[in-house]
Protein backbone atom coordinates (compact mmCIF):
# COMPACT_ATOMS: atom_id res chain seq x y z
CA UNK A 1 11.63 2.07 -16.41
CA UNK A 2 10.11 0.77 -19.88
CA UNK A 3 8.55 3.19 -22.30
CA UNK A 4 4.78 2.46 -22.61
CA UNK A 5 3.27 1.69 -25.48
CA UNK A 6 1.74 5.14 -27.69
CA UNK A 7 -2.48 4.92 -26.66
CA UNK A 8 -4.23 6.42 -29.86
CA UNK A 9 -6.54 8.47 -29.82
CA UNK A 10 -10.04 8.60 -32.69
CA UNK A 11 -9.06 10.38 -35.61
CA UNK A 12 -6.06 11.14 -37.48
CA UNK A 13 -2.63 11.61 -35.48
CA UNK A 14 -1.55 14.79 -33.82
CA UNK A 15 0.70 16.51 -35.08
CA UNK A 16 4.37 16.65 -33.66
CA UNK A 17 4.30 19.09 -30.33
CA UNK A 18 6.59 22.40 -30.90
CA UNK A 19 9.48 21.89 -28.44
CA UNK A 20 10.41 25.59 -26.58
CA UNK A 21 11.75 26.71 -23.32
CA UNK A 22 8.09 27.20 -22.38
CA UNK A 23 7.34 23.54 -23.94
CA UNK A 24 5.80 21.02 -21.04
CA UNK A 25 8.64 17.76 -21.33
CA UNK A 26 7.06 14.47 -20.30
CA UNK A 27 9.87 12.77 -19.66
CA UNK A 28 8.55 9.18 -18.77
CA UNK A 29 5.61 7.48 -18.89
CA UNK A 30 3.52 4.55 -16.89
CA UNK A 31 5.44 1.27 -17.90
CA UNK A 32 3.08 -1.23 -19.34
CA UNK A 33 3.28 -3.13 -16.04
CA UNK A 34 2.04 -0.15 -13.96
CA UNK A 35 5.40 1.29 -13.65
CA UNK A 36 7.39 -2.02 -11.91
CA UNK A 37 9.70 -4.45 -14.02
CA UNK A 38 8.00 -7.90 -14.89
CA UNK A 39 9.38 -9.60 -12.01
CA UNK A 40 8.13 -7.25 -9.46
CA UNK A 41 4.07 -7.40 -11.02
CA UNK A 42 4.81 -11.16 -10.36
CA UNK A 43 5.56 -11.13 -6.63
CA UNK A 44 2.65 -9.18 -6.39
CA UNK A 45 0.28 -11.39 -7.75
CA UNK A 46 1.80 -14.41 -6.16
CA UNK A 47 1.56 -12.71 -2.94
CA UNK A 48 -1.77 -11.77 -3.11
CA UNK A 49 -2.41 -15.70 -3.79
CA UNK A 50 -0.19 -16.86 -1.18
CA UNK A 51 -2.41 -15.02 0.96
CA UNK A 52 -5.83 -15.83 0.35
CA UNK A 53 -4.40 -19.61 0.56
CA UNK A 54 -2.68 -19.00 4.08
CA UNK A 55 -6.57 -17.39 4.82
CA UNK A 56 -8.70 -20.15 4.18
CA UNK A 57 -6.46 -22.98 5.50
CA UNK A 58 -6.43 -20.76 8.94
CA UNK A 59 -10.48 -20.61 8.88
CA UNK A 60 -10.58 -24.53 8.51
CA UNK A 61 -8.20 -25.22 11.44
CA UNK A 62 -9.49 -22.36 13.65
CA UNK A 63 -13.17 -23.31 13.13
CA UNK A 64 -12.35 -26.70 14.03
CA UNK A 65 -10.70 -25.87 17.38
CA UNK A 66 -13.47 -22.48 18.09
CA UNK A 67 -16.21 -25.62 18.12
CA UNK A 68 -14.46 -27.75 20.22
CA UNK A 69 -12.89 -24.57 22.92
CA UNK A 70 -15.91 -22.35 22.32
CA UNK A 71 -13.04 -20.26 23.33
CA UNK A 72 -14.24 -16.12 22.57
CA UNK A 73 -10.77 -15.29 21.71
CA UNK A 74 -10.28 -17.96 19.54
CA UNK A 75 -13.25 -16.84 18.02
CA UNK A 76 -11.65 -13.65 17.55
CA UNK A 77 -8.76 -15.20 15.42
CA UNK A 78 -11.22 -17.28 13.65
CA UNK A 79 -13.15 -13.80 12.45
CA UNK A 80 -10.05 -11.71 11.96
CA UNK A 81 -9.16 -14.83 9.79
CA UNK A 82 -12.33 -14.63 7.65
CA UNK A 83 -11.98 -10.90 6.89
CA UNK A 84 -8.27 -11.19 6.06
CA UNK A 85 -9.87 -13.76 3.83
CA UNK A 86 -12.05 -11.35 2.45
CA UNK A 87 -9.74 -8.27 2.35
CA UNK A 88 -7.39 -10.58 0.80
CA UNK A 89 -9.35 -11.71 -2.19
CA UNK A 90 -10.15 -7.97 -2.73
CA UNK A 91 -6.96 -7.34 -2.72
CA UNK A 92 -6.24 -9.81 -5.28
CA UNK A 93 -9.03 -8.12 -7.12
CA UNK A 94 -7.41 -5.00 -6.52
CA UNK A 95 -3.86 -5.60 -7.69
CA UNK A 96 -4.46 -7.63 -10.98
CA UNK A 97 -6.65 -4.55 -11.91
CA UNK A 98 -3.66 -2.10 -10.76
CA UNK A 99 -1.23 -3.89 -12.60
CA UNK A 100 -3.21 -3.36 -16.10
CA UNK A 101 -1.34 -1.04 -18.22
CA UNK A 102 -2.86 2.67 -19.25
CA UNK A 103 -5.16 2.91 -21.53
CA UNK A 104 -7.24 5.61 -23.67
CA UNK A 105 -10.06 6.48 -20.24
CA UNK A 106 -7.10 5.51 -17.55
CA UNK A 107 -3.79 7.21 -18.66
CA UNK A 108 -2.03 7.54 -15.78
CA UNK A 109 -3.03 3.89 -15.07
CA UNK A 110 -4.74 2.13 -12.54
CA UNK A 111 -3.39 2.36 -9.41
CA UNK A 112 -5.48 3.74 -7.27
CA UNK A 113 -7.32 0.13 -7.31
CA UNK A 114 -4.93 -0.43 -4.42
CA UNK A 115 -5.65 2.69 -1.93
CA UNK A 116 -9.26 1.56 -3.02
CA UNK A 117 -9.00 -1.58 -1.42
CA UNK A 118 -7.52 -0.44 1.18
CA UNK A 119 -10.57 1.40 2.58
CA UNK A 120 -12.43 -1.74 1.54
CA UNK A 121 -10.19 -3.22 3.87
CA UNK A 122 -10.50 -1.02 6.96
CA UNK A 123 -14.05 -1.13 6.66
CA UNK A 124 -13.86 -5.45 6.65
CA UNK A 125 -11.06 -4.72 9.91
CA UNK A 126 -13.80 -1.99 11.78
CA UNK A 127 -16.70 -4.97 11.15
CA UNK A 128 -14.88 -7.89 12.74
CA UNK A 129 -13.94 -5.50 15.51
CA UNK A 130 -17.29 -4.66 16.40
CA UNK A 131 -18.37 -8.14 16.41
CA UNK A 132 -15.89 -9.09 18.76
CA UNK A 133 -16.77 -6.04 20.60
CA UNK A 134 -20.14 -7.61 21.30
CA UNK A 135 -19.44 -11.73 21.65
CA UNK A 136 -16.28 -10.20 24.48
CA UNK A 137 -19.23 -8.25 26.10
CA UNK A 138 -21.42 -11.32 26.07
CA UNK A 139 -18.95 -13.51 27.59
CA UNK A 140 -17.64 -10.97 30.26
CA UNK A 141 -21.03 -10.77 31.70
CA UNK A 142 -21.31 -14.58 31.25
CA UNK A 143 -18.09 -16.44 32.29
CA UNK A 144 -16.99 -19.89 30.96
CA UNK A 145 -13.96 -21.65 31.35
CA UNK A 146 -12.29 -22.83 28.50
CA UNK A 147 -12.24 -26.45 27.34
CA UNK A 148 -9.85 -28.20 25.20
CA UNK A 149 -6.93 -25.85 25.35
CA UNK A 150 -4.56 -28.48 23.90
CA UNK A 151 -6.20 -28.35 20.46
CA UNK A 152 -6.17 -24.12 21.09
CA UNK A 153 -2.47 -24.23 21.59
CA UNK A 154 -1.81 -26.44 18.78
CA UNK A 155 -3.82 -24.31 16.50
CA UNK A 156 -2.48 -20.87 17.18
CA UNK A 157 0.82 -22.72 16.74
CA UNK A 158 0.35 -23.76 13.92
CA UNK A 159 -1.30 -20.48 12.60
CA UNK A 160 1.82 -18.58 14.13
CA UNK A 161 4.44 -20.46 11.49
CA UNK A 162 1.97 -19.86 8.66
CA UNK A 163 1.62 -16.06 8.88
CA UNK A 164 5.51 -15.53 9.84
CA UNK A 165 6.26 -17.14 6.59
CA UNK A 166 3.77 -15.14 4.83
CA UNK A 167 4.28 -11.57 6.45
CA UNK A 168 8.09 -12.15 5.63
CA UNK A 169 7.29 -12.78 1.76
CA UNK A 170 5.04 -9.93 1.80
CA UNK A 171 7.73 -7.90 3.06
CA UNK A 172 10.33 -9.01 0.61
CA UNK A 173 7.37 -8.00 -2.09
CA UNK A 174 6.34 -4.37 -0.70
CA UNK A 175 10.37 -4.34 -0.63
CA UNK A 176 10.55 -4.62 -4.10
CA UNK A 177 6.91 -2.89 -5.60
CA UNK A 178 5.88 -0.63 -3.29
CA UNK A 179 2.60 -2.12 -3.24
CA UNK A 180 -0.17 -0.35 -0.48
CA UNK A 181 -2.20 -3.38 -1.38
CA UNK A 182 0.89 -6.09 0.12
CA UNK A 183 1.54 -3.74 2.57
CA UNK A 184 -1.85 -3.30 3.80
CA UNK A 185 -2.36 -7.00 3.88
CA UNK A 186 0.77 -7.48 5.63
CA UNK A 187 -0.49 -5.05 8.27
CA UNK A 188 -3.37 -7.80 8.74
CA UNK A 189 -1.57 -10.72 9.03
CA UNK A 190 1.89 -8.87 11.45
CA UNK A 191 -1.11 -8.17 13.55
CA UNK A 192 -2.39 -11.95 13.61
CA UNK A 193 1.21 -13.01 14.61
CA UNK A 194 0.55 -10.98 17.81
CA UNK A 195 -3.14 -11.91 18.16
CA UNK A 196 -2.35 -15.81 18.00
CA UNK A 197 -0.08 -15.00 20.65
CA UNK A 198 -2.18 -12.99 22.90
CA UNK A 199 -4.65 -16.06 22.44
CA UNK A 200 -2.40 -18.62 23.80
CA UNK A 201 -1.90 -16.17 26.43
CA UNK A 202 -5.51 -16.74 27.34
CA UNK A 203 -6.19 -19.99 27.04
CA UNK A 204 -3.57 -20.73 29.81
CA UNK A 205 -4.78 -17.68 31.93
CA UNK A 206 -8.35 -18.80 31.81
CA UNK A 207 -8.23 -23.05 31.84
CA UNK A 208 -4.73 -23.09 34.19
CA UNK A 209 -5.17 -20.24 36.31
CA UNK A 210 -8.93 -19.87 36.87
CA UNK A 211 -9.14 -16.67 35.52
CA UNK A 212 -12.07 -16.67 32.96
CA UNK A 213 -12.59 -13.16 32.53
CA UNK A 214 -8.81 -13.18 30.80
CA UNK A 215 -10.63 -14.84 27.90
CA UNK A 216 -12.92 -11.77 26.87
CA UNK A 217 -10.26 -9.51 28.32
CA UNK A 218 -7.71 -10.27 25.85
CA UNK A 219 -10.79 -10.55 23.27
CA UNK A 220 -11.30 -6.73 23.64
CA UNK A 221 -7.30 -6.15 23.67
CA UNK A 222 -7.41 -7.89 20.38
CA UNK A 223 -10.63 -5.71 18.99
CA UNK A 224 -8.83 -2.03 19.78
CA UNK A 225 -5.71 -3.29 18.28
CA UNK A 226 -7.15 -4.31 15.29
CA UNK A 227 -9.33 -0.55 15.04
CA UNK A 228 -6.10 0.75 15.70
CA UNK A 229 -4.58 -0.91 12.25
CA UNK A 230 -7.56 -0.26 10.49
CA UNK A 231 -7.46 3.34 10.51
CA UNK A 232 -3.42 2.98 9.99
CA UNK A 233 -4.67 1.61 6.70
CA UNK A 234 -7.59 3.61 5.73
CA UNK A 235 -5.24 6.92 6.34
CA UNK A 236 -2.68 6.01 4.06
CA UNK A 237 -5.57 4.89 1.54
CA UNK A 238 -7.23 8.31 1.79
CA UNK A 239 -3.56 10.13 1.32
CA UNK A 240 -3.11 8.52 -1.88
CA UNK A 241 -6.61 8.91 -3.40
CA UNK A 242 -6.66 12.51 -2.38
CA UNK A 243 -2.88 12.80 -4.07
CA UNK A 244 -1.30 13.40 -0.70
CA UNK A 245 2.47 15.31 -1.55
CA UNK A 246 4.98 12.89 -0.44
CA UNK A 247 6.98 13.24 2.16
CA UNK A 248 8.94 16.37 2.92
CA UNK A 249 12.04 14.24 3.11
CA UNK A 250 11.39 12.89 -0.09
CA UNK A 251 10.48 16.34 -1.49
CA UNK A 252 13.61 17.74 -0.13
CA UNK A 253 15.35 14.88 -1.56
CA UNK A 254 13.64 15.34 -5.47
CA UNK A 255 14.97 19.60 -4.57
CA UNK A 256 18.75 18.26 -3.92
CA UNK A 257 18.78 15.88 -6.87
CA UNK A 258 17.72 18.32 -9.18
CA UNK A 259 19.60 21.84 -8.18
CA UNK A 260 22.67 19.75 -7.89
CA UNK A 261 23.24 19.87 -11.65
CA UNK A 262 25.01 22.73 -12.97
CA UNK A 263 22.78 24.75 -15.56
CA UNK A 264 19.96 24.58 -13.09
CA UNK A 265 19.68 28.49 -11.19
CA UNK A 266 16.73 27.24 -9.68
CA UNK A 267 13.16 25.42 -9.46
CA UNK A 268 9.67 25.96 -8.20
CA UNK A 269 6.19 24.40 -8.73
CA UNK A 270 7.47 21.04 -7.36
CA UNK A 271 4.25 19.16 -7.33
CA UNK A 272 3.88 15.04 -6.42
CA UNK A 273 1.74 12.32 -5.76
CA UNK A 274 1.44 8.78 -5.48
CA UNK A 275 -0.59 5.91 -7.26
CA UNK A 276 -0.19 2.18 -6.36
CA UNK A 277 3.78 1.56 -6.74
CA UNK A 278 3.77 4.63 -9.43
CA UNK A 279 5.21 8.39 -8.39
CA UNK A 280 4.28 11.54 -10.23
CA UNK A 281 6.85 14.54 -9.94
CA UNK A 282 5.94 17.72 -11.74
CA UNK A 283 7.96 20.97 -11.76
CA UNK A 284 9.24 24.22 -13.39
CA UNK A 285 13.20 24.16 -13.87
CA UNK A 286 15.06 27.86 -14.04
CA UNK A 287 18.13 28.07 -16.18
CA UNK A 288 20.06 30.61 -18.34
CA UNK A 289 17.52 32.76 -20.68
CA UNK A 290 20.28 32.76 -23.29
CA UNK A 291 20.95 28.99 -23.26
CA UNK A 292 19.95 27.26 -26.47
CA UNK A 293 16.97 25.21 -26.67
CA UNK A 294 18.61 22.11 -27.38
CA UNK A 295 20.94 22.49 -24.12
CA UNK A 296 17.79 23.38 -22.43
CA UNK A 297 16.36 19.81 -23.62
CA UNK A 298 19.50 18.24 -22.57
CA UNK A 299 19.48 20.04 -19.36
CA UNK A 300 16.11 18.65 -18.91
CA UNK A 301 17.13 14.78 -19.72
CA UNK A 302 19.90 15.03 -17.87
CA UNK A 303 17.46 15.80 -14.87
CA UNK A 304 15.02 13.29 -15.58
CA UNK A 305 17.57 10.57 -15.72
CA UNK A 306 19.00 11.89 -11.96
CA UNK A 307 15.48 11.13 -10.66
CA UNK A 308 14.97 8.17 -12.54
CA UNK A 309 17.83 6.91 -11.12
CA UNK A 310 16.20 6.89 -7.68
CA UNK A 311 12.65 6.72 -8.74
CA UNK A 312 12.61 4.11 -11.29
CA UNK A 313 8.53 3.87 -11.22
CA UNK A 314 8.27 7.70 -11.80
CA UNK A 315 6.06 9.76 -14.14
CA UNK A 316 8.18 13.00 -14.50
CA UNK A 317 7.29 16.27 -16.37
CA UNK A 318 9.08 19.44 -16.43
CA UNK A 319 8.71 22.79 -17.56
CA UNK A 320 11.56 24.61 -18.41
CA UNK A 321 11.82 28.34 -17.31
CA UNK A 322 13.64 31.27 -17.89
CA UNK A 323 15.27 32.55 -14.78
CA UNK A 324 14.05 35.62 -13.81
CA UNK A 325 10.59 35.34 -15.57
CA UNK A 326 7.98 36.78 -13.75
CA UNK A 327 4.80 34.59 -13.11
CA UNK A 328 2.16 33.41 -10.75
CA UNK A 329 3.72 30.66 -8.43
CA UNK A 330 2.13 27.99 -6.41
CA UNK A 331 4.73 26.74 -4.15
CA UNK A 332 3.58 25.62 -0.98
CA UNK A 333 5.39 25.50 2.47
């Protein structure tokens, strides 16, 4: 990961901190990217364009066909499409301001943008699924056979290719950032793969079998799966701004990397969090009292550079310890 640029502060420069067993190490800082190489901020803006684009040309061709099926499923696909629209261009929003670089009022960055339009975009998902709620209500207690379900297959069809292309970009992109934003987007559009599906399902039910009920039917099918994803979303929003711990896997994994070296007797205090593609690992290492303070720095690097190794968009800072120094501990099971 790239050093970040030094953000002054008013006044005259501090002076030099007083390194010491006991001394706090920040051992790498927010790159001016947001913590991901150039190439990776790229894929996430392009993806965020590729999918408002893949948005609006789906609520041209979907409107078209809704006026001429007045199908209440395709409806559904035509509103999903219009939020993802929505969510979409906040996420856009989102992710160029999560990719700014720290500054003096933000220094651990901006990424929380991203969890923040995340709950934007659960609450867009929860909107359109109420909506349907009521037009699938509407049309269950008022039947109507579907008209013109060549232009409905052709349509979903044609919707189908677009988000497959774009879901597997987006993957490819969360692959390489991280991103909650891409991923939560993707989550919209893996859904509409299965939606445009269901909806073709539908329009043959209702116009070749004589089953008009399958229309609104597969309407509400659509709305609880799209609730469902919502709150997938929103979660995993709210773990991040509340500075969930990662996983226990992955805190396991941070324990393994770091007794594994040789001077380290021990650890405790192991603290993390996430923010956009950025992780922040905090802890108190235990080694010799009567090692020197330069091994102790070394020691310390040597550490850092193990974790960097497999979290290259980390934020690490230890404190080095004593072993058998007696203090107040806040390790959590």
């Amino acid at each position: 990961m790239s050093d970040t640029k030094d953000i002054p502060e008013d006044g005259p420069e501090p002076a030099p901190e007083v390194a010491g067993a006991a001394t706090a190490t920040q051992a790498a800082t927010v790159a001016a990217t947001g913590g991901l190489d150039g190439q990776a901020a790229r894929l996430m803006r392009f993806a965020t364009y590729a999918s408002v684009a893949v948005a609006l040309v789906l609520i041209g061709v979907k409107f078209a066909a809704w006026t001429m099926t007045e199908s209440v499923s395709l409806l559904s696909t035509l509103i999903d499409s219009m939020l993802d629209a929505v969510a979409s261009i906040i996420n856009l929003i989102a992710v160029h301001h999560a990719l700014q670089p720290a500054d003096r009022e933000h220094r651990f960055g901006h990424g929380k943008a991203e969890p923040l339009a995340g709950l934007a975009q659960a609450a867009f998902i929860c909107g359109s699924a109420a909506f349907l709620l009521l037009e699938a209500g509407d049309r269950l207690v008022h039947p109507k056979i579907v008209g013109n379900t060549d232009i409905g297959y052709a349509v979903m069809v044609i919707s189908m290719v677009l988000t497959i292309g774009l879901v597997l970009f987006q993957r490819y992109v969360v692959r390489r950032s991280g991103s909650l934003a891409v991923s939560a987007d993707s989550l919209h559009y893996q859904t509409d793969v299965m939606i445009n599906a269901s909806v073709i399902a539908s329009l043959y039910i209702s116009s070749e079998l004589g089953f008009p009920l399958a229309d609104p039917l597969f309407a509400v099918a659509i709305a609880a799966y799209i609730v469902i994803g919502a709150l997938s979303i929103g979660r995993q929003a709210l773990d991040i701004l509340m500075d969930k711990e990662l996983a226990d896997e992955e805190r396991a994994r941070i324990r393994e990397i770091v007794t594994r070296h040789a001077d380290v007797i021990g650890m405790h205090d192991l603290r993390t969090r996430s923010s956009g593609a950025n992780v922040f690992i905090q802890m108190h290492l235990e080694m010799d009292p009567e090692m020197t303070l330069l091994h102790a720095h070394e020691v310390t690097d040597a550490v850092t550079a193990d974790l960097m190794a497999v979290y290259p968009n980390a934020e690490i800072i230890i404190h080095e310890d004593p072993d058998g120094l007696e203090e107040d501990r806040q390790e959590f099971k």
